[in-house]
Protein backbone atom coordinates (compact mmCIF):
# COMPACT_ATOMS: atom_id res chain seq x y z
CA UNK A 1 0.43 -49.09 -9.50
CA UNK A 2 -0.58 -49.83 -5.93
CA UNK A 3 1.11 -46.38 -4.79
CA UNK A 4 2.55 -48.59 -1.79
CA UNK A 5 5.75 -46.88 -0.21
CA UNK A 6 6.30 -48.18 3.18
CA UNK A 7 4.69 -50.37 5.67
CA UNK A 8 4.76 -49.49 9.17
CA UNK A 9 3.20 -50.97 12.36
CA UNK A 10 3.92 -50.25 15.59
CA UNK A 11 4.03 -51.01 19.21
CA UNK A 12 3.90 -49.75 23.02
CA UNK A 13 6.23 -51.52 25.44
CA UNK A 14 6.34 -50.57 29.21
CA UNK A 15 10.75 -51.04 29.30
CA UNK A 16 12.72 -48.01 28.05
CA UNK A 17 13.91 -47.37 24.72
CA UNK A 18 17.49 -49.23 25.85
CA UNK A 19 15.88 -52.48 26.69
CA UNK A 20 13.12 -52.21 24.13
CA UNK A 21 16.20 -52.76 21.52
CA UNK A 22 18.10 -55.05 23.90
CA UNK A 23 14.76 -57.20 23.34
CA UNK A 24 14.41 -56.52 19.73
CA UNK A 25 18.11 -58.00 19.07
CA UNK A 26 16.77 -61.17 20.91
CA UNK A 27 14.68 -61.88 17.69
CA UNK A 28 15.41 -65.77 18.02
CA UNK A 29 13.52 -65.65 21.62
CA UNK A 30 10.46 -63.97 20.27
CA UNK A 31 10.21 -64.75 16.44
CA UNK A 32 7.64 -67.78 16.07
CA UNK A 33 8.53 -70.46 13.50
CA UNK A 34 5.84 -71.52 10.79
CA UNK A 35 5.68 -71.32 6.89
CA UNK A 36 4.92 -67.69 6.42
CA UNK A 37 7.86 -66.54 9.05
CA UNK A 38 10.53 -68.94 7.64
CA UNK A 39 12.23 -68.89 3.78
CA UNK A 40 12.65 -72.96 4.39
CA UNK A 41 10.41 -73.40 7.18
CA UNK A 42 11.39 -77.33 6.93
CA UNK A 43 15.07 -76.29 7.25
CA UNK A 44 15.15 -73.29 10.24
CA UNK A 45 16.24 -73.87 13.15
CA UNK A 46 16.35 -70.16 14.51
CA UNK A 47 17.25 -66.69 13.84
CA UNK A 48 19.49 -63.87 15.03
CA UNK A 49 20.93 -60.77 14.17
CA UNK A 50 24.52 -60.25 14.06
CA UNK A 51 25.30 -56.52 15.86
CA UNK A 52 26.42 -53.33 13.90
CA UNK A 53 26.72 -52.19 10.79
CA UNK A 54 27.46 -55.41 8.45
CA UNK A 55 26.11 -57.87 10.75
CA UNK A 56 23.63 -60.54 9.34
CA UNK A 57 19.47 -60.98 9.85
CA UNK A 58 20.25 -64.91 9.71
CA UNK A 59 17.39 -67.40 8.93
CA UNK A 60 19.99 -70.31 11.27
CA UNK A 61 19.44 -73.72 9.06
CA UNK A 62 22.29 -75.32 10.91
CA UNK A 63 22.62 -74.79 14.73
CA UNK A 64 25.91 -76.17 14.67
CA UNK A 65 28.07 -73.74 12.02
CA UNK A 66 25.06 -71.29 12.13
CA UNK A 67 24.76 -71.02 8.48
CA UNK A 68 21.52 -70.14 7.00
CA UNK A 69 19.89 -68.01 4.65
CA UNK A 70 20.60 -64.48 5.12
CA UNK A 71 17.83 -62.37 5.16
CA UNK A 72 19.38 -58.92 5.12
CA UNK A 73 22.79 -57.11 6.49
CA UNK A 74 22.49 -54.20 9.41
CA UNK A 75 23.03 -51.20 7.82
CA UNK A 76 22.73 -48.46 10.68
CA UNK A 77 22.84 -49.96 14.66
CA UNK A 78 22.30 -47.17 17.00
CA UNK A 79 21.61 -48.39 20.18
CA UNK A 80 19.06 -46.98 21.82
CA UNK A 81 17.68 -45.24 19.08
CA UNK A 82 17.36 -47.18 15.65
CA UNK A 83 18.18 -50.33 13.31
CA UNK A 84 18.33 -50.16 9.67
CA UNK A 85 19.12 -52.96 7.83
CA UNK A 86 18.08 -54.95 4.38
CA UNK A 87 15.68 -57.13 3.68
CA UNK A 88 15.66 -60.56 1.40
CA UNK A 89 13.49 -62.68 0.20
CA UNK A 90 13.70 -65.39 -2.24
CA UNK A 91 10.16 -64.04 -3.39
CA UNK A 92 10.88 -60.68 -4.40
CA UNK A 93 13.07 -59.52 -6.89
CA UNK A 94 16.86 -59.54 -5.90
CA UNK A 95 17.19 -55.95 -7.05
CA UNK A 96 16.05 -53.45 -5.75
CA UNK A 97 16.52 -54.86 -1.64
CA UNK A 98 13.44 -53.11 0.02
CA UNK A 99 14.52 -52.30 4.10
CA UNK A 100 13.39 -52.00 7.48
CA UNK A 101 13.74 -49.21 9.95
CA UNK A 102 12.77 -50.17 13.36
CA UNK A 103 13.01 -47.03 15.84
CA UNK A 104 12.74 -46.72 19.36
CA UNK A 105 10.61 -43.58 20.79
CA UNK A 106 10.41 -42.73 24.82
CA UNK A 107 7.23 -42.10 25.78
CA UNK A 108 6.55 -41.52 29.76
CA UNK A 109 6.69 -45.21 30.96
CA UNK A 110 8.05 -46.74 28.06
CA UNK A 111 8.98 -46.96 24.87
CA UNK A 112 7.11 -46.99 21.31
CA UNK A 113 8.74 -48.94 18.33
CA UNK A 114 7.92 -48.61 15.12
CA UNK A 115 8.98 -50.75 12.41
CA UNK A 116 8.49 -49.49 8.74
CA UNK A 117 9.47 -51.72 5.99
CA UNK A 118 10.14 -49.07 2.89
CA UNK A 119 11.10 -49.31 -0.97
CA UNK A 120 7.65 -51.49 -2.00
CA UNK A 121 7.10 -48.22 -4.45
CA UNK A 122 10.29 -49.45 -6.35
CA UNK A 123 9.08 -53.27 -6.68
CA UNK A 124 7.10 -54.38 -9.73
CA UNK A 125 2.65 -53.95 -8.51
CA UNK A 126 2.25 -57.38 -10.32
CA UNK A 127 4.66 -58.14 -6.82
CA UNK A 128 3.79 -55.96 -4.29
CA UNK A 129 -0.04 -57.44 -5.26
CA UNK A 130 1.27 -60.92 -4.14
CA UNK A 131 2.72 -60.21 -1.08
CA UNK A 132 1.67 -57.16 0.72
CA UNK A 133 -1.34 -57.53 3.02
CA UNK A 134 -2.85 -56.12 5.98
CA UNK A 135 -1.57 -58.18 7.79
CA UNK A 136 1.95 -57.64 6.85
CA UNK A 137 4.60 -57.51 9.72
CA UNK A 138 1.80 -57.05 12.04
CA UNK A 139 2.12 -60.57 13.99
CA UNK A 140 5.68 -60.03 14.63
CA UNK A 141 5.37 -56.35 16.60
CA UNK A 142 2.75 -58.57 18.42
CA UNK A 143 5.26 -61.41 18.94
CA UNK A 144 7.86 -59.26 20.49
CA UNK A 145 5.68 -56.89 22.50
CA UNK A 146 4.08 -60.48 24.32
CA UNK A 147 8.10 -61.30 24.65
CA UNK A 148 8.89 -57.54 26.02
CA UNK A 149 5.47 -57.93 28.72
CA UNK A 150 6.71 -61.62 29.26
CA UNK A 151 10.61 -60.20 30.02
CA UNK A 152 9.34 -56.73 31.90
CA UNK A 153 6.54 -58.37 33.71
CA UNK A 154 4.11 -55.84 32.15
CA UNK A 155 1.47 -55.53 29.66
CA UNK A 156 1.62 -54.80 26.34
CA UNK A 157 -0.41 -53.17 23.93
């Protein structure tokens, strides 16, 4: 067993906790397209996140009905504070869903989000092997904090 629980990485941004998940929601305006951050790379045309509770993390295939593959549902939206929701992927097993937390922390001058991906410790370790890495999840809290500094006119770290 790999003894993997959770994966977290996370972020400084110079806006407050508010905008920093204002931002967040704009994932299509921030989230980079390529083969290891689309399910159908050949296929995407976007992605968004439906708000509250029940709302869709949508891979968009079709700009025009907005269908796609889902990648998860919102399970907790609590504006400023936190996001829950699930997480798919034609890769992993279809049950158990592993899911992502992202939360929003003030700090003096801005805001700290974390985003932990949690339930790898319930997954098969022949799986988690194949597709945890380092660098897990780590390009997109970059991708959003150069979108946040980009928006707020600020750096980001």
């Amino acid at each position: 067993m790999t003894g993997l629980a959770n994966v977290r990485r996370t972020v400084d941004v110079e806006v407050d906790p508010a905008d920093a998940f204002e931002l967040f929601t704009e994932i299509d305006a921030w989230w980079r397209p390529g083969q290891h951050s689309f399910v159908d790379p050949a296929r995407a045309v976007g992605v968004r996140m439906e708000p509250g509770p029940g709302g869709r993390w949508l891979e968009v295939w079709d700009a025009a009905t907005g269908s796609g593959y889902e990648r998860g549902r919102i399970l907790a939206w609590e504006p400023p504070r936190r996001m829950l929701f699930e997480y798919r992927d034609p890769r992993l097993p279809a049950d158990p869903l592993t899911q992502i937390e992202v939360r929003f922390d003030p700090f003096p001058g801005g805001t700290t989000v974390t985003l932990e991906h949690r339930g790898w410790d319930r997954l098969p370790p022949a799986v988690v092997a194949r597709y945890v890495s380092s660098r897990i999840w780590g390009s997109l809290v970059s991708w959003y904090a150069d979108y946040v500094a980009r928006r707020s006119g600020g750096p980001s770290t």
